[in-house]
C-alpha atoms as a PDB file:
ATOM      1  CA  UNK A   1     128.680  99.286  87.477  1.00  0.00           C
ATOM      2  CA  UNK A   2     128.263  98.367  83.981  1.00  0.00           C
ATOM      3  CA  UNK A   3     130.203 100.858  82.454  1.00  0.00           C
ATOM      4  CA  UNK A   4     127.011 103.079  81.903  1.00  0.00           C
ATOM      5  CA  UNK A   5     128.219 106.918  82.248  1.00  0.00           C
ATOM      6  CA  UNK A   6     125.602 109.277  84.273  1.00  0.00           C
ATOM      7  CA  UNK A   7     125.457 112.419  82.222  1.00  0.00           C
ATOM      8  CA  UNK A   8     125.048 115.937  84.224  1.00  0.00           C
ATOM      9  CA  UNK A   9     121.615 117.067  84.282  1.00  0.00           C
ATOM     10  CA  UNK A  10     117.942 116.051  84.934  1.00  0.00           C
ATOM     11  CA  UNK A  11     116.701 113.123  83.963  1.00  0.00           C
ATOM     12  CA  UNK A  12     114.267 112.891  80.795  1.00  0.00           C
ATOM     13  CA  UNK A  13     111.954 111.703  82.880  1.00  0.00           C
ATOM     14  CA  UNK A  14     111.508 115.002  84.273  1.00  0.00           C
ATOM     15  CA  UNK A  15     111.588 116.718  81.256  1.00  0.00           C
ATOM     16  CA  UNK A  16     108.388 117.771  79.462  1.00  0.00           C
ATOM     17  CA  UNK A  17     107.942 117.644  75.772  1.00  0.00           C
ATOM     18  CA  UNK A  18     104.741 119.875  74.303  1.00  0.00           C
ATOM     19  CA  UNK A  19     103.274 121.929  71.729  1.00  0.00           C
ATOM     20  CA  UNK A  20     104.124 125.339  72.902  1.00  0.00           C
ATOM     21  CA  UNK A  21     101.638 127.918  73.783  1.00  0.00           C
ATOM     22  CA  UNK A  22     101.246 131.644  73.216  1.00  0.00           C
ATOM     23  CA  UNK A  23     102.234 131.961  76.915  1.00  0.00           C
ATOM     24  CA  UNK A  24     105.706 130.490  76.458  1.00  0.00           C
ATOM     25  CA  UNK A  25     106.420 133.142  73.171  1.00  0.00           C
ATOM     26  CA  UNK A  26     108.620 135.433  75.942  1.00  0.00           C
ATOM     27  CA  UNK A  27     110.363 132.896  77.221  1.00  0.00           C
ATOM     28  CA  UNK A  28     110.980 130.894  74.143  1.00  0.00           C
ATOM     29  CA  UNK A  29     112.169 133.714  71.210  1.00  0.00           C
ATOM     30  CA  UNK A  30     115.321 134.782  73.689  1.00  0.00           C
ATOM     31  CA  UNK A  31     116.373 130.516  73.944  1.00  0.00           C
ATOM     32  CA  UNK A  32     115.179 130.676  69.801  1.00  0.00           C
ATOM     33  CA  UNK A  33     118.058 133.716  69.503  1.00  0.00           C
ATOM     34  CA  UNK A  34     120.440 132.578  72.107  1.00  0.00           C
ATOM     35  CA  UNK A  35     120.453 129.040  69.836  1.00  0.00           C
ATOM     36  CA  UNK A  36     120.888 131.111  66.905  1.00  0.00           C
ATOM     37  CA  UNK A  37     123.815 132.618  68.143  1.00  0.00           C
ATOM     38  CA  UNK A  38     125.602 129.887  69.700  1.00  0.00           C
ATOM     39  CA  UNK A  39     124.639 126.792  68.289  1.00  0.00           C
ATOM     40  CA  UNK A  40     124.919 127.506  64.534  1.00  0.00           C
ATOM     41  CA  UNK A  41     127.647 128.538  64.219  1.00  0.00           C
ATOM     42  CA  UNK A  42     128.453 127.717  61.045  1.00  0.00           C
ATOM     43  CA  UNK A  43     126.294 130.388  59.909  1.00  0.00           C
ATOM     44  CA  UNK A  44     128.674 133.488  60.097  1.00  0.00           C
ATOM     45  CA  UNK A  45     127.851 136.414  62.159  1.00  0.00           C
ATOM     46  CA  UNK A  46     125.846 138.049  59.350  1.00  0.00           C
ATOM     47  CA  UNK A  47     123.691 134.949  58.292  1.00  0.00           C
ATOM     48  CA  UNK A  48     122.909 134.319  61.716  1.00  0.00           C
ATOM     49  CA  UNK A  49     121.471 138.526  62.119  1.00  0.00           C
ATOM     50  CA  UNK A  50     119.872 138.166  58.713  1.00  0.00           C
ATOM     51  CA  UNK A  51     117.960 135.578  60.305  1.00  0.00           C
ATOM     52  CA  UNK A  52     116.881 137.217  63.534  1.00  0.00           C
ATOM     53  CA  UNK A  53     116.337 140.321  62.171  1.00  0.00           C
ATOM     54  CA  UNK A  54     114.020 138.920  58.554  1.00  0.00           C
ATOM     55  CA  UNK A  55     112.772 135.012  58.310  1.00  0.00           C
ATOM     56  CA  UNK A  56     112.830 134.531  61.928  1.00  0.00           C
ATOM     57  CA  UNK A  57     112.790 138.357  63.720  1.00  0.00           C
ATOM     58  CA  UNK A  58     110.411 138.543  66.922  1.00  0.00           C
ATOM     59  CA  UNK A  59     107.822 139.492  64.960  1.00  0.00           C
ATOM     60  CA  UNK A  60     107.640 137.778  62.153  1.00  0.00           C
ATOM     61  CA  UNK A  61     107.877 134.392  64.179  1.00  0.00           C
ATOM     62  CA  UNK A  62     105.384 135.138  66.548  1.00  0.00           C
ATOM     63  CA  UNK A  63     102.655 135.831  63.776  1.00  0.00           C
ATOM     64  CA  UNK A  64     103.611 132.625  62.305  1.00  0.00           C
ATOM     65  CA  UNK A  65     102.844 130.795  65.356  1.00  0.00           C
ATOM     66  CA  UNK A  66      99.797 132.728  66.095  1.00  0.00           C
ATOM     67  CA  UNK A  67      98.634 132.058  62.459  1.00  0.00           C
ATOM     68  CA  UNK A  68      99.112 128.451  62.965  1.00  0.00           C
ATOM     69  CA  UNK A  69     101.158 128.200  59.719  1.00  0.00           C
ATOM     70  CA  UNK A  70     103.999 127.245  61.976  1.00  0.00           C
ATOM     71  CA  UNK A  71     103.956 124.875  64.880  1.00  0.00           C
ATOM     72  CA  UNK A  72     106.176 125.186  67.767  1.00  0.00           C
ATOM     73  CA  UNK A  73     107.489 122.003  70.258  1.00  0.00           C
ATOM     74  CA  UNK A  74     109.448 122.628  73.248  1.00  0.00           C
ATOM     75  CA  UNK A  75     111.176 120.660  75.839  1.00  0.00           C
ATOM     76  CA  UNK A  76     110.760 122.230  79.256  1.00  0.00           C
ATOM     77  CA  UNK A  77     112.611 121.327  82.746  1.00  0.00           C
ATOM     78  CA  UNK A  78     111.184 123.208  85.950  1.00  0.00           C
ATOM     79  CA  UNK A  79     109.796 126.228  84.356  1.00  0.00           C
ATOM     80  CA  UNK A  80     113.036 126.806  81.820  1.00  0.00           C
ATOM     81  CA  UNK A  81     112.706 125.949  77.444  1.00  0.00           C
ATOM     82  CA  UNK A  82     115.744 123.570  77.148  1.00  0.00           C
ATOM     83  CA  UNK A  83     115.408 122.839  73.809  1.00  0.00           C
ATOM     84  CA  UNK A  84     112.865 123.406  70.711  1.00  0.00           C
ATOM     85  CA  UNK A  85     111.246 122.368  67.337  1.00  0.00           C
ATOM     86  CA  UNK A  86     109.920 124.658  65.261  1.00  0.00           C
ATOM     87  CA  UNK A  87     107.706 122.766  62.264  1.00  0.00           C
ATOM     88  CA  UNK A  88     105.653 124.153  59.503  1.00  0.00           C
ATOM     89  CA  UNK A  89     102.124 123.147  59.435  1.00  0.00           C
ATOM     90  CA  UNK A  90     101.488 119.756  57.765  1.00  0.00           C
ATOM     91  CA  UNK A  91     100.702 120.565  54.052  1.00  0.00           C
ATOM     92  CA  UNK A  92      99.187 117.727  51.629  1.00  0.00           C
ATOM     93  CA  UNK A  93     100.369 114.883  53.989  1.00  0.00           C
ATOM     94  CA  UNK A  94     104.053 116.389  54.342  1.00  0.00           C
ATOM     95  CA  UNK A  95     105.839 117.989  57.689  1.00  0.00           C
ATOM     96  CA  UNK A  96     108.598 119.934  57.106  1.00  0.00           C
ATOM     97  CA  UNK A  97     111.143 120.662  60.043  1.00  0.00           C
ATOM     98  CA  UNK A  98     112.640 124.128  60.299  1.00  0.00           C
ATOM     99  CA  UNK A  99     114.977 124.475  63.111  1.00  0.00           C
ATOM    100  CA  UNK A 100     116.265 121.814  65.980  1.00  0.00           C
ATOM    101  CA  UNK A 101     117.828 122.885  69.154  1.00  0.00           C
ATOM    102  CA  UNK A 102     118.335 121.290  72.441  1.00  0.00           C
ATOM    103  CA  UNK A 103     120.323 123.732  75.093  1.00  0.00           C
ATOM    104  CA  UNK A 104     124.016 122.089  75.798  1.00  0.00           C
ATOM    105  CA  UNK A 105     123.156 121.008  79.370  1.00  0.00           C
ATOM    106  CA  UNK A 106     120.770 119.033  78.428  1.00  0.00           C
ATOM    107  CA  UNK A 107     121.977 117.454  75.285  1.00  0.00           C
ATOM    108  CA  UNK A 108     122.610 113.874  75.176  1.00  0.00           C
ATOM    109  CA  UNK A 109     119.202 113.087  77.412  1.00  0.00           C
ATOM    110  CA  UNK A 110     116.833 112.199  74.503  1.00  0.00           C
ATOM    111  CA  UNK A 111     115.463 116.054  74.363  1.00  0.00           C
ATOM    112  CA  UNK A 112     115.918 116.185  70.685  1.00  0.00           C
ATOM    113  CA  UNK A 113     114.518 112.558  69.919  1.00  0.00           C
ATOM    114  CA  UNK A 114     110.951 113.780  72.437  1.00  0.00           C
ATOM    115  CA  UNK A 115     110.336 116.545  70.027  1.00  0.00           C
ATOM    116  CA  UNK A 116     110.848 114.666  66.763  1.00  0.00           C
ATOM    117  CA  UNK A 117     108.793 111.885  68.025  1.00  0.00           C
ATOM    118  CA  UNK A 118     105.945 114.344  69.269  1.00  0.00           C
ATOM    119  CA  UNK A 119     106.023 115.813  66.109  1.00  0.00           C
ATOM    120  CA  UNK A 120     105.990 112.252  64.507  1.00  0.00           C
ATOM    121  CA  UNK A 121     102.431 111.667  66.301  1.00  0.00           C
ATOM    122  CA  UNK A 122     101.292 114.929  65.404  1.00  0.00           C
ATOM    123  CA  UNK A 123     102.049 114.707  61.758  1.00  0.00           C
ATOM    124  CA  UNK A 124     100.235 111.504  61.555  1.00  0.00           C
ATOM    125  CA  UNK A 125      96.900 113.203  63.814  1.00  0.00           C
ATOM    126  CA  UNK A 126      97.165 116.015  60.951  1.00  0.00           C
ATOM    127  CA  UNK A 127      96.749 113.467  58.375  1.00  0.00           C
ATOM    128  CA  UNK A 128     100.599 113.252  57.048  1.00  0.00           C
ATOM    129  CA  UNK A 129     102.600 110.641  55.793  1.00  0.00           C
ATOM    130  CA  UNK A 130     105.882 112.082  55.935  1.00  0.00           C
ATOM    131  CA  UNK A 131     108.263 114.567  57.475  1.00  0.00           C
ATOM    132  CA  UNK A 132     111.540 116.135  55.414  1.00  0.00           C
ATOM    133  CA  UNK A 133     114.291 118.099  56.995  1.00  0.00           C
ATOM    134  CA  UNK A 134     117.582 119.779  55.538  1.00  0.00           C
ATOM    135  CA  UNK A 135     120.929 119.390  58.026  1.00  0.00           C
ATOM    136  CA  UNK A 136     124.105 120.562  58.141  1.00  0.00           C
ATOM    137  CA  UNK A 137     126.670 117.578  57.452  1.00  0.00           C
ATOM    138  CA  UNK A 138     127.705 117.020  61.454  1.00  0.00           C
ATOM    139  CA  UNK A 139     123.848 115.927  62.198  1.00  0.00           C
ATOM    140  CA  UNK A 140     123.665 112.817  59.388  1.00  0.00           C
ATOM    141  CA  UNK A 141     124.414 110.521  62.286  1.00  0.00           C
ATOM    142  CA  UNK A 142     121.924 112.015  64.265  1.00  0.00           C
ATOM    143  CA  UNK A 143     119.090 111.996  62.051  1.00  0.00           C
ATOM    144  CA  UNK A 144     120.208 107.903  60.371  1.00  0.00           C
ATOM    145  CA  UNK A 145     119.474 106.784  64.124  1.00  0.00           C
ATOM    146  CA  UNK A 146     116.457 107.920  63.877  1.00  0.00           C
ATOM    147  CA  UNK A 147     115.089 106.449  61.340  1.00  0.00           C
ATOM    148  CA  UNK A 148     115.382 109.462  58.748  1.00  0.00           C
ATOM    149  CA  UNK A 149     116.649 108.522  54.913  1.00  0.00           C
ATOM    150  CA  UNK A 150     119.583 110.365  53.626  1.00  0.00           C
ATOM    151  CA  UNK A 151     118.334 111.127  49.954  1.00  0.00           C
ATOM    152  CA  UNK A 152     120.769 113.714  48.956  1.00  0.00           C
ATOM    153  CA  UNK A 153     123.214 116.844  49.684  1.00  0.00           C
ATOM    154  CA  UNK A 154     122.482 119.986  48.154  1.00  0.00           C
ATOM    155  CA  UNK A 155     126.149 121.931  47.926  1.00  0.00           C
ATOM    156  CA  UNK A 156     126.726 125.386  48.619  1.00  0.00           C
ATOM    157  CA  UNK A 157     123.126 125.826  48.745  1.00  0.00           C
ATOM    158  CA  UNK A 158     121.508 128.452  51.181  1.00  0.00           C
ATOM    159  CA  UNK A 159     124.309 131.021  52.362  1.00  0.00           C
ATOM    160  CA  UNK A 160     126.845 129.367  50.617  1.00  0.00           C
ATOM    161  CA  UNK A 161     126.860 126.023  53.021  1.00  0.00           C
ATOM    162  CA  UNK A 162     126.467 122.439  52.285  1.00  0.00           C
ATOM    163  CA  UNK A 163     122.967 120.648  53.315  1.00  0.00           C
ATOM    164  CA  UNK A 164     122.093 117.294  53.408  1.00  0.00           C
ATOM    165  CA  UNK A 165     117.661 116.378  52.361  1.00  0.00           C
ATOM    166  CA  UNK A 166     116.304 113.857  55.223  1.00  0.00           C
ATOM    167  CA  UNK A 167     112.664 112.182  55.211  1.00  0.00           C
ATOM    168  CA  UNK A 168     111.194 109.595  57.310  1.00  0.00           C
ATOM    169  CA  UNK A 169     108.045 108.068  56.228  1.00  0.00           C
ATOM    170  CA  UNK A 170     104.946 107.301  58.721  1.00  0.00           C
ATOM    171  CA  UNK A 171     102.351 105.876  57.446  1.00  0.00           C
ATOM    172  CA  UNK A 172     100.354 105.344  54.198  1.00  0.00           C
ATOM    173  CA  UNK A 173     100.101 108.433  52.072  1.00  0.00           C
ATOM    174  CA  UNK A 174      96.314 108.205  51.524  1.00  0.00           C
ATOM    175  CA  UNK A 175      93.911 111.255  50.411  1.00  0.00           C
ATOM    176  CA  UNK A 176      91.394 110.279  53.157  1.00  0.00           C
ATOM    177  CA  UNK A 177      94.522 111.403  55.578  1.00  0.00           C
ATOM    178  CA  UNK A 178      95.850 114.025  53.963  1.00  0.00           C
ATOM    179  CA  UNK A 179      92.912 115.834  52.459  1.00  0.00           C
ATOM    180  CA  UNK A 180      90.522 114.741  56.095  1.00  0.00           C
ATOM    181  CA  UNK A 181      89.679 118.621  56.731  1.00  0.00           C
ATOM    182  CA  UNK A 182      88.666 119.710  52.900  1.00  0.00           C
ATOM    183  CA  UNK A 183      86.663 116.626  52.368  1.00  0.00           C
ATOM    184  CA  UNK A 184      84.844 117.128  56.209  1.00  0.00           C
ATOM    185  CA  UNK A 185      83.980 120.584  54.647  1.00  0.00           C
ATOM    186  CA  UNK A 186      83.438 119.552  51.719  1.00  0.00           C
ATOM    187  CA  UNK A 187      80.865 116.931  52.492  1.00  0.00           C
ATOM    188  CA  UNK A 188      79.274 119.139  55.127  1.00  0.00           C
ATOM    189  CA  UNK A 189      78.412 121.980  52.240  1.00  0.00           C
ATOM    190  CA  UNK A 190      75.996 119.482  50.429  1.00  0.00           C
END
């Protein structure tokens, strides 16, 4: 062998990367919390409830999805969310990443780098130019080998913690893209 390790777990192949639906809501917001919980944990313990139970409660999330002012991505294996992307809705030709979380099991399979590249296409079928993202410092890596620009850290900002600004242009940032829905209506009124 060539010294390629096998890593546990399914294959990518047999993973599924999609916008989610209402259906998956029930199964999603417990893997949302569960991720909350365990995989940011350098939020403390009361950061991490302030979110649950305000900006992101059960609630709240699920009329921002229904709304379609958010946009939700999720990896599925079998009939189980193994990881997630939750997006705001592309605004003047700019996506804007909110949370990132692939379940532990199935890190290290290209989960994380589906979504962001689904949401990649997306953005640019919306009419944007460019995504943005904030990270905590242990993700620079992550986000550099994927073609994201480190453009600056913002210290102590939200809840006290260090956070690093990330953007990754796609394509021309043109008004015919960005503005494609108001000038459709637009034209259509005359």
């Amino acid at each position: 062998m060539s010294g390629v390790q096998s890593l546990p777990g399914p294959p990518m192949k047999d993973i599924t990367i999609r916008k989610a639906i209402s259906t998956d809501f029930d199964k999603f917001f417990p893997f949302f919390k569960k991720s909350i919980q365990k995989q940011f944990s350098h939020y403390t313990q009361n950061v991490q409830a302030f979110y649950l139970d305000t900006d992101y409660s059960e609630n709240f999330l699920k009329k921002e999805l229904q709304a379609k002012r958010e946009i939700l991505y999720i990896a599925v294996y079998e009939t189980t969310i193994t990881g997630f992307l939750l997006t705001k809705k592309v605004y003047g030709g700019v996506g804007y990443a909110i949370w990132l979380a692939v379940d532990p099991e199935f890190q290290k399979h290209g989960c994380a780098s589906s979504l962001l590249a689904k949401w990649e296409n997306d953005t640019v079928e919306a009419g944007g130019h460019v995504i943005q993202l904030w990270t905590s410092k242990n993700n620079i890596p992550f986000y550099e080998n994927r073609g994201f620009t480190l453009m600056g850290e913002f210290p102590k900002s939200w809840f006290g913690l260090d956070d690093y600004f990330f953007y990754k242009p796609l394509a021309p940032a043109e008004e015919k893209n960005y503005l494609r829905e108001y000038l459709a209506k637009k034209k259509s009124k005359k």
